[in-house]
Every structure is written in structure tokens, then in C-alpha cells.
Protein backbone atom coordinates (compact mmCIF):
# COMPACT_ATOMS: atom_id res chain seq x y z
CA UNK A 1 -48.44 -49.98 -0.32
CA UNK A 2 -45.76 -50.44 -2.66
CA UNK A 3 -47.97 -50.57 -5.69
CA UNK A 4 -49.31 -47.41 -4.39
CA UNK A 5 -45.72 -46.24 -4.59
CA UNK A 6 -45.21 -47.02 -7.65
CA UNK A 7 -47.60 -45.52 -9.12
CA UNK A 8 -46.88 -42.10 -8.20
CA UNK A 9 -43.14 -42.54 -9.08
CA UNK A 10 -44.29 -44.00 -12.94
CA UNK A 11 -46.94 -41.00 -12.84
CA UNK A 12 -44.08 -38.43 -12.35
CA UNK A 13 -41.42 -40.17 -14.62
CA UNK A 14 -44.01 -40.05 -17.26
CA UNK A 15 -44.92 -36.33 -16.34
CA UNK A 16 -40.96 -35.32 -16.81
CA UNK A 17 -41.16 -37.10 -20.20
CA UNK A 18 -44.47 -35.16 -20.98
CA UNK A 19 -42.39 -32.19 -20.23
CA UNK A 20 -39.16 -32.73 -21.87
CA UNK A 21 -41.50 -33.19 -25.30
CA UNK A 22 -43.54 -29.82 -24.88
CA UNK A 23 -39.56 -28.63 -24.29
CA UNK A 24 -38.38 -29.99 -28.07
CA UNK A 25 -41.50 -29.50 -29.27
CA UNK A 26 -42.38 -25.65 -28.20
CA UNK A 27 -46.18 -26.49 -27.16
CA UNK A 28 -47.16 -25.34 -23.63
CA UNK A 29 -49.61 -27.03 -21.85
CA UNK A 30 -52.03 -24.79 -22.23
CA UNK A 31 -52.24 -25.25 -26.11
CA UNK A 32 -54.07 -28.63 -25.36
CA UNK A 33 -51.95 -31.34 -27.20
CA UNK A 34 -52.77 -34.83 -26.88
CA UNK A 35 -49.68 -36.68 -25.38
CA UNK A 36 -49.60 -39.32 -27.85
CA UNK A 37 -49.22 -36.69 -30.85
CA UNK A 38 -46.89 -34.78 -28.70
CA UNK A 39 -44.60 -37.67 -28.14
CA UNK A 40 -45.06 -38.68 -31.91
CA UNK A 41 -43.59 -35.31 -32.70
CA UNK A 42 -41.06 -35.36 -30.49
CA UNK A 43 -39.69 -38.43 -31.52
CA UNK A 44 -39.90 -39.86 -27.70
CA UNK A 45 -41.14 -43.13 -26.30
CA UNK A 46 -43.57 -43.16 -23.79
CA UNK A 47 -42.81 -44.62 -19.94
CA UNK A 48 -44.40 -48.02 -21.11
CA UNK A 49 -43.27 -48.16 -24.75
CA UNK A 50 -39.69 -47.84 -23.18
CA UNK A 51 -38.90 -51.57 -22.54
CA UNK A 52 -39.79 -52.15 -26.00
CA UNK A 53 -36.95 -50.05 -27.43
CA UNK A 54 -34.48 -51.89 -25.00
């Protein structure tokens, strides 16, 4: 149960950080960006590549 948990918080942290980039970035969702390239241009980590900045 908690793993299930989990996952649906992580999911929507990562969602908000999605966001935030298309924010900086002025892409909508709509325009199709992969995440990885959107976060590249952003200049933001990623939920998992997080702990590695710490």
C-alpha cells in the first residue's frame, strides 16, 4: 500500500516539475516536447536526478 502511495506522490512531484519547465521554458503541452529536452532546456533536474545534485 505504501509503495502504491508513493508512487502517485513521486508521479505528481515530477508532474509539478514538468510544469514549472514548460513555465521557464514557454512550451505548452500541446507542442509535444520530450521531457528530457525540456528539462535540459530549462536547466532543471529531474525527480530522480535530484539526490545526485545534493
Amino acid at each position: 500500500m505504501i509503495s502504491i502511495i508513493y508512487g502517485i506522490a513521486h508521479r505528481a512531484v515530477q508532474v509539478a516539475i514538468n510544469d514549472v519547465a514548460r513555465s521557464i521554458t514557454g512550451c505548452r503541452r500541446r507542442d509535444h516536447i520530450r521531457i528530457e529536452d525540456l528539462l535540459r532546456t530549462a536547466k532543471i533536474p529531474s525527480l530522480n536526478e535530484i539526490p545526485s545534485w545534493l
